[in-house]
Protein backbone atom coordinates (compact mmCIF):
# COMPACT_ATOMS: atom_id res chain seq x y z
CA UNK A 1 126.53 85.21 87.74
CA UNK A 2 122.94 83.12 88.48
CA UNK A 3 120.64 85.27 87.06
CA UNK A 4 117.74 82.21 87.43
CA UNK A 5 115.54 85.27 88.70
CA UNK A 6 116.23 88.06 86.14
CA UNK A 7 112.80 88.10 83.98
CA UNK A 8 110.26 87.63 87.06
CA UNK A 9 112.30 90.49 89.29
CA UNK A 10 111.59 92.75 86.25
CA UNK A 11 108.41 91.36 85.76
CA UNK A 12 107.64 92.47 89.24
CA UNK A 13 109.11 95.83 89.08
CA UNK A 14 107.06 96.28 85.43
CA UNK A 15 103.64 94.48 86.54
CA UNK A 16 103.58 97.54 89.27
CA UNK A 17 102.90 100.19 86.59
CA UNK A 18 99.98 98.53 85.49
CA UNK A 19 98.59 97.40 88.50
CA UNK A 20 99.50 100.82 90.49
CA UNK A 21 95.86 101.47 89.95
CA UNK A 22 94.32 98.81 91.98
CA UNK A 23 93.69 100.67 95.90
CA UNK A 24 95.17 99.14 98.81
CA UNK A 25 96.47 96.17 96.65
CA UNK A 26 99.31 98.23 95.09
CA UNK A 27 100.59 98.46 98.29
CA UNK A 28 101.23 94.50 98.38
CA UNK A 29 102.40 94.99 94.89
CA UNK A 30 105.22 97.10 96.24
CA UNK A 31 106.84 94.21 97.97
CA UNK A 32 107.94 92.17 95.14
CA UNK A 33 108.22 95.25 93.12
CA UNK A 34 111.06 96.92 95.23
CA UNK A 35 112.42 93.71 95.85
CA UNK A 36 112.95 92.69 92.58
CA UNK A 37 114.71 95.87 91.67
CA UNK A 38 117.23 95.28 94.82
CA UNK A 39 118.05 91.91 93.35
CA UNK A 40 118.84 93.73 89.87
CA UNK A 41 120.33 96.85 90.65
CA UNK A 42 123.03 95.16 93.34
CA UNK A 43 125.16 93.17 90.26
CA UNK A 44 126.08 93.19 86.58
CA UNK A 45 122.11 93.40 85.92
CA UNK A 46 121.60 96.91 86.77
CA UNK A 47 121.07 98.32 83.19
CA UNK A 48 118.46 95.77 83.38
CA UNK A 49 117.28 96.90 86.45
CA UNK A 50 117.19 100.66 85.32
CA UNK A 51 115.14 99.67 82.13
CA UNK A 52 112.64 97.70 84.61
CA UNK A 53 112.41 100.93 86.65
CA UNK A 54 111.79 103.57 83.66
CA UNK A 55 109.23 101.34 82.17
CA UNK A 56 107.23 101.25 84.66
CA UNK A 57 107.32 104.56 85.38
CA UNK A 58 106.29 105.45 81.69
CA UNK A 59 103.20 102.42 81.73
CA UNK A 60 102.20 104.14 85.44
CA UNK A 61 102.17 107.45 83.66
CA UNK A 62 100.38 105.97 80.48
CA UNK A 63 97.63 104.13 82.33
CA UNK A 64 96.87 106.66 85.87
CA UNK A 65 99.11 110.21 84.53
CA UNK A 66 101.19 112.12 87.13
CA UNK A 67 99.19 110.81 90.38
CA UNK A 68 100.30 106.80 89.50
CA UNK A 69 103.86 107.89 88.27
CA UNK A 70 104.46 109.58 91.54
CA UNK A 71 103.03 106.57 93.16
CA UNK A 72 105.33 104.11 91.55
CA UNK A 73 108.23 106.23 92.04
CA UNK A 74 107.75 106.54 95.98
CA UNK A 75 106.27 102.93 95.93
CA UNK A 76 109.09 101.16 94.12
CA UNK A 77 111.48 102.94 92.19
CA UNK A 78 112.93 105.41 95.16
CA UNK A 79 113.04 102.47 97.73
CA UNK A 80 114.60 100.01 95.45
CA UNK A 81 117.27 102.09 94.29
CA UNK A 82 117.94 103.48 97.84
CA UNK A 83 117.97 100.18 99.25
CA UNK A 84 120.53 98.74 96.76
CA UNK A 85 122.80 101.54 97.10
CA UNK A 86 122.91 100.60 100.79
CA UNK A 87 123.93 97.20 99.82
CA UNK A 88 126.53 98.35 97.35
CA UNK A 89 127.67 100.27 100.00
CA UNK A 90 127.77 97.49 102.74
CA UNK A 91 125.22 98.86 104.87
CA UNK A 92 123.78 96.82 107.37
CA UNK A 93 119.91 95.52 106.92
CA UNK A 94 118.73 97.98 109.52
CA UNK A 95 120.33 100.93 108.00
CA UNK A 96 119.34 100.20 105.20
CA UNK A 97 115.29 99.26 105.49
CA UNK A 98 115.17 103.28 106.95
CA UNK A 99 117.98 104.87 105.03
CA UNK A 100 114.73 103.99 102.55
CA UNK A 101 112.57 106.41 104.24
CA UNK A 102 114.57 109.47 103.90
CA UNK A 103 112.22 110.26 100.52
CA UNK A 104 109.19 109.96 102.91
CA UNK A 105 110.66 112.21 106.02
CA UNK A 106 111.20 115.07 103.24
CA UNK A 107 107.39 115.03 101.63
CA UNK A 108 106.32 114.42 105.74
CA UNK A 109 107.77 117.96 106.07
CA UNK A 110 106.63 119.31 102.40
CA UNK A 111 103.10 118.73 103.91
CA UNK A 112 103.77 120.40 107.10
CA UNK A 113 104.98 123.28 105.73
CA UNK A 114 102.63 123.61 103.41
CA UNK A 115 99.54 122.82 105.41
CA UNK A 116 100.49 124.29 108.15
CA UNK A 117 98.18 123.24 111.55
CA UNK A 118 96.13 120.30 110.64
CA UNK A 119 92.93 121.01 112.36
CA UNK A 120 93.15 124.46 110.47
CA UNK A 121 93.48 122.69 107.19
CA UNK A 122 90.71 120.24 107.31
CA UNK A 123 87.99 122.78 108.64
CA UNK A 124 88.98 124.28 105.30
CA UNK A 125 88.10 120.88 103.57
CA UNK A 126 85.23 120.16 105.80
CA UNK A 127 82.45 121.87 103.58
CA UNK A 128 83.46 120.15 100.60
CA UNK A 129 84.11 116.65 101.93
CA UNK A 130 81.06 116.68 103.43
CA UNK A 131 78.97 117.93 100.31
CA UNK A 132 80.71 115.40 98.20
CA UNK A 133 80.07 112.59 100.63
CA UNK A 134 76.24 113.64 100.76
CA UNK A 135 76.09 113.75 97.05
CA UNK A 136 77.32 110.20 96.91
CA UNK A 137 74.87 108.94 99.54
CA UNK A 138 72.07 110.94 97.78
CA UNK A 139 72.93 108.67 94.39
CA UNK A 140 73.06 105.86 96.11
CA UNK A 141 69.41 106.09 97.76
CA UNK A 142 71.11 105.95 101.64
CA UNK A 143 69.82 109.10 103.33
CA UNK A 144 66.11 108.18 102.20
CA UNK A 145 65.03 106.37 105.60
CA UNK A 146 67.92 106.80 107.68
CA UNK A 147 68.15 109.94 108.40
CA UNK A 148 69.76 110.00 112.16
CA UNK A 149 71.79 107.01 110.84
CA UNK A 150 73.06 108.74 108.33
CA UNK A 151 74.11 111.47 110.09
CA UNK A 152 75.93 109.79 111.88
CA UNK A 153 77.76 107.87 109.39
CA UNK A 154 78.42 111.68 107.48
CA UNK A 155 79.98 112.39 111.10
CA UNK A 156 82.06 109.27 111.54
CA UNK A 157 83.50 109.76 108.14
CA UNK A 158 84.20 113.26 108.27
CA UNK A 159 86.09 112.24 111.69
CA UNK A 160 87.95 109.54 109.92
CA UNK A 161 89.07 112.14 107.13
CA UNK A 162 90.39 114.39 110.30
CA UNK A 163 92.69 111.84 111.92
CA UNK A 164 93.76 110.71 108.06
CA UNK A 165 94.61 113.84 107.69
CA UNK A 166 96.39 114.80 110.87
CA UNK A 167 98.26 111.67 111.17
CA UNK A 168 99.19 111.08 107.30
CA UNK A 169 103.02 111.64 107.58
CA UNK A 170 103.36 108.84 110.48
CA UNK A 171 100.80 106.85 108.11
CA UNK A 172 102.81 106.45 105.15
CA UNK A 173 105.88 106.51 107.50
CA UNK A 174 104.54 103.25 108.75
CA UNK A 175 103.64 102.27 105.14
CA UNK A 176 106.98 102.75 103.51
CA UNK A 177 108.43 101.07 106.84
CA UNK A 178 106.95 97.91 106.42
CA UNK A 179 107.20 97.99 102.53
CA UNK A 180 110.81 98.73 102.79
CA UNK A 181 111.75 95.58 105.69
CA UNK A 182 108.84 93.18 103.63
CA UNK A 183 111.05 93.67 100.40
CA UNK A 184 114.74 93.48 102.14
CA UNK A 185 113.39 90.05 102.90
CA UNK A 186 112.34 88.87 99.86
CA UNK A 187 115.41 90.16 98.24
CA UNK A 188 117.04 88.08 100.90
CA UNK A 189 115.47 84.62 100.08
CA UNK A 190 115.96 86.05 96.37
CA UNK A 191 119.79 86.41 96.87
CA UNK A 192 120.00 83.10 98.26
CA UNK A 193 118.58 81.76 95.76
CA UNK A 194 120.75 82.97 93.12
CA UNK A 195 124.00 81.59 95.37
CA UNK A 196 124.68 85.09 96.55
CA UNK A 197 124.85 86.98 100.28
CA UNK A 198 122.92 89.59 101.35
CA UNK A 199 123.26 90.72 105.00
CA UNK A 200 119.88 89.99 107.06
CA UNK A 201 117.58 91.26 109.52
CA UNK A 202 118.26 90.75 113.04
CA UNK A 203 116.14 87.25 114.16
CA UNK A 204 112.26 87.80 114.71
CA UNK A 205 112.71 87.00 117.86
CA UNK A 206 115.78 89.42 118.50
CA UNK A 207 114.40 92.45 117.18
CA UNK A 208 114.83 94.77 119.39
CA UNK A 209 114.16 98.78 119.08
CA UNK A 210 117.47 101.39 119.92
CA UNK A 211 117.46 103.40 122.65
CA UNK A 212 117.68 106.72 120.79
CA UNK A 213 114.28 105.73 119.62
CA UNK A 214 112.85 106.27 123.13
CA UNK A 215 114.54 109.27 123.26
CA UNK A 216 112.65 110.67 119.95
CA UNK A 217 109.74 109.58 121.25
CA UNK A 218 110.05 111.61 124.31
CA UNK A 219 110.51 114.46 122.15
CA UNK A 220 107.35 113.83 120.60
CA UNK A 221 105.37 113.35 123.88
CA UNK A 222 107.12 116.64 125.16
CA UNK A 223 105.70 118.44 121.68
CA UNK A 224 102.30 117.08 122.24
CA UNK A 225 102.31 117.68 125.73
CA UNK A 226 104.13 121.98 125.60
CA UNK A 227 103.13 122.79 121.79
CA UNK A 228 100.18 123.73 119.91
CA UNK A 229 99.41 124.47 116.08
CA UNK A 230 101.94 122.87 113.90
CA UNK A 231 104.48 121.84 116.57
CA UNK A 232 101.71 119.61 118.34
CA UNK A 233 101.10 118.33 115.05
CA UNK A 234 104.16 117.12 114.56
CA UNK A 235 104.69 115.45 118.00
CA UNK A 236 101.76 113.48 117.64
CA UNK A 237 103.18 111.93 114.46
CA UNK A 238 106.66 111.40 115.41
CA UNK A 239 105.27 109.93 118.86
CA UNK A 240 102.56 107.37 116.85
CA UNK A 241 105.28 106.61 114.59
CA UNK A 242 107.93 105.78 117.15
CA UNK A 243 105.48 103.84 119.17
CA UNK A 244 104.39 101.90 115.92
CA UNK A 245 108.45 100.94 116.15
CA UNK A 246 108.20 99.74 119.82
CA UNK A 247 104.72 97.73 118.77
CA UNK A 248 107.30 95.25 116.39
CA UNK A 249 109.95 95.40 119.81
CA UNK A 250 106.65 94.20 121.85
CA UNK A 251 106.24 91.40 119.45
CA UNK A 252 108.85 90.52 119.01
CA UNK A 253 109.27 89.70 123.03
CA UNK A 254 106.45 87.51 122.43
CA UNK A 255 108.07 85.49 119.77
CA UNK A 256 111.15 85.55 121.87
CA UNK A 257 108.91 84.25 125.10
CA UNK A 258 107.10 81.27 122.69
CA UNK A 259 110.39 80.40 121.50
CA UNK A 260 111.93 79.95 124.73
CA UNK A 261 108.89 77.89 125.96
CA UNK A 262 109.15 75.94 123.05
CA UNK A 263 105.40 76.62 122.53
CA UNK A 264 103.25 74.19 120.15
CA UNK A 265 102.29 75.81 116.46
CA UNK A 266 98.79 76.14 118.07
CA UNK A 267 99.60 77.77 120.94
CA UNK A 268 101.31 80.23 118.72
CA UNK A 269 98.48 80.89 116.65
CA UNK A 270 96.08 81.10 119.88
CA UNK A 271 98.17 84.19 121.03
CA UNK A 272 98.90 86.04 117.76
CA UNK A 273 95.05 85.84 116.84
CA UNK A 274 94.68 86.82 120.47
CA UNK A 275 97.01 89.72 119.25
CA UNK A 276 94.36 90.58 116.87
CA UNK A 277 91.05 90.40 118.26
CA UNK A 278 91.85 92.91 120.78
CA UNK A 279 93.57 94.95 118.20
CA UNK A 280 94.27 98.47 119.66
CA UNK A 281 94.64 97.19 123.33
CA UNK A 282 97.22 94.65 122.19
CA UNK A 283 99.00 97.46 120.19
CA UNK A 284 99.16 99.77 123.42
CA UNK A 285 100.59 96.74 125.78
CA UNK A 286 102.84 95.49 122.69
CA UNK A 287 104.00 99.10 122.45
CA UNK A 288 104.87 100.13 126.00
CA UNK A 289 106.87 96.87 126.69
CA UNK A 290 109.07 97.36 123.63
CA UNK A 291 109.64 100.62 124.83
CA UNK A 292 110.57 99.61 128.11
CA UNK A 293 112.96 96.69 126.19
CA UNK A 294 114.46 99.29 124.61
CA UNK A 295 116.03 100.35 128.00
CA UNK A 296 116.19 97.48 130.10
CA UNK A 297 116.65 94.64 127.73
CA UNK A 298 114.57 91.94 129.29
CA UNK A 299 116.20 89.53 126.79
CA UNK A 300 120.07 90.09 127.34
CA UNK A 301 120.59 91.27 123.51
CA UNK A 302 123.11 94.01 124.07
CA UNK A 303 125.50 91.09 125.60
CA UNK A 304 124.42 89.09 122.99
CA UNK A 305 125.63 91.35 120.22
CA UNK A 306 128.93 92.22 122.10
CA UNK A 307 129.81 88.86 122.92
């Protein structure tokens, strides 16, 4: 067994708990994290791997209490230890990367049934988001001489808190996607490296979204579109969600397009910060033609795969 990359995958999974703390980053943090622990539990070095996992769990809970455990267990402990199962298990990439999710799906409908309608549930929270919000501008000397400005930015943020709210099980369904597919990579390249196989992802350029997936997101539309309370609620999150899915198909036929043009490293960077700048307008075009893809296959992959 080459286990070249034993301490720094449980250095990874370990460095989490103390980092866990640290907004926004821990979510980079995850990658290596979860992808380390794939690499350990998947061979004779799972004991090691288990050891990795509990102690970071205990230094999360030492450092942040319950809040940063839980966040290290959904972060890195539950994926990695789904994820490797898969592999023991011989499941493909794909199934695997959203097997990952199933931890997610279940709080998604924890929150739903205990919040109930959205809308509902933040006019509850409204007061006291906005009095804490004022309180912290009023400290900070920003509603002296501003006050239409700040009114506005009171009402901006309170919107913001809104669509957090109502969209936060597609959210961290996105999150935990991404996360999940980062860190089956990495353990990938960390596999090779240690002279062992690990099944990959499809090609960037050949990722292509299933079928059933439009189907779900029809589902959603037709929630969104015949539902209210709860059951609009949830359409709206499995449709963004679904449609986040066809965004990667979309890119993925641009990739595909380059690649077949044999396009200059430039070029490629012209478009994909092109991709950027117009941010949501890219991410509705992106979307719609990898849900189109996902029917008519502009790129032959179906025969591809069979044959």
């Amino acid at each position: 067994m080459n286990d070249k990359l034993t301490v720094p995958a449980a250095l990874a999974v370990l460095a989490f708990g103390v980092l866990v703390l640290v907004p926004i980053f821990n979510i980079l943090l995850a990658v290596p994290a979860v992808a380390g622990l794939i690499l350990l539990l998947t061979d004779k070095r799972f004991p090691i791997g288990a050891a990795a996992a509990i102690g970071a769990m205990v230094v999360s809970f030492a450092i942040g209490g319950s809040f940063m455990l839980y966040m290290t267990v959904l972060l890195v402990v539950l994926p990695g230890a789904i994820i490797a199962a898969c592999i023991r298990s011989n499941k493909d990439a794909v199934s695997s990367v959203f097997i990952a999710l199933a931890p997610i799906l279940v709080l998604g409908i924890v929150f739903f049934a205990s919040v109930g309608e959205t809308e509902s549930f933040f006019e509850e929270l409204r007061p006291d988001l906005e009095s804490d919000f004022r309180m912290m501008a009023e400290k900070l000397g920003l509603d002296k001489d501003n006050g239409e400005q700040f009114e506005q930015a009171v009402e901006m943020s309170l919107n913001f808190m809104g669509y957090m709210i109502r969209f936060m099980p597609a959210l961290f369904l996105i999150i935990f996607t991404v996360i999940s597919a980062a860190a089956y990579m990495l353990a990938g390249y960390g596999f090779k490296r240690e002279g062992r196989y690990l099944l990959p992802l499809p090609r960037y350029d050949h990722w292509k979204i299933r079928e059933f997936v439009m189907v779900i997101f029809g589902v959603g539309l037709i929630l969104v579109l015949l539902g209210n309370g709860i059951i609009e609620d949830v359409g709206e999150n499995v449709a963004l969600y679904t449609f986040f899915l066809f965004g990667f198909g979309g890119i993925s036929i641009v990739e595909y397009m380059l690649r077949k043009q044999k396009a200059a490293w430039y070029i490629k960077a012209l478009v994909y910060f092109g991709i950027v700048i117009l941010n949501i307008y890219s991410a509705i075009i992106l979307g719609i033609a990898g849900l189109i893809d996902s029917h008519f296959d502009f790129r032959r992959l179906r025969a591809l795969r069979i044959g």
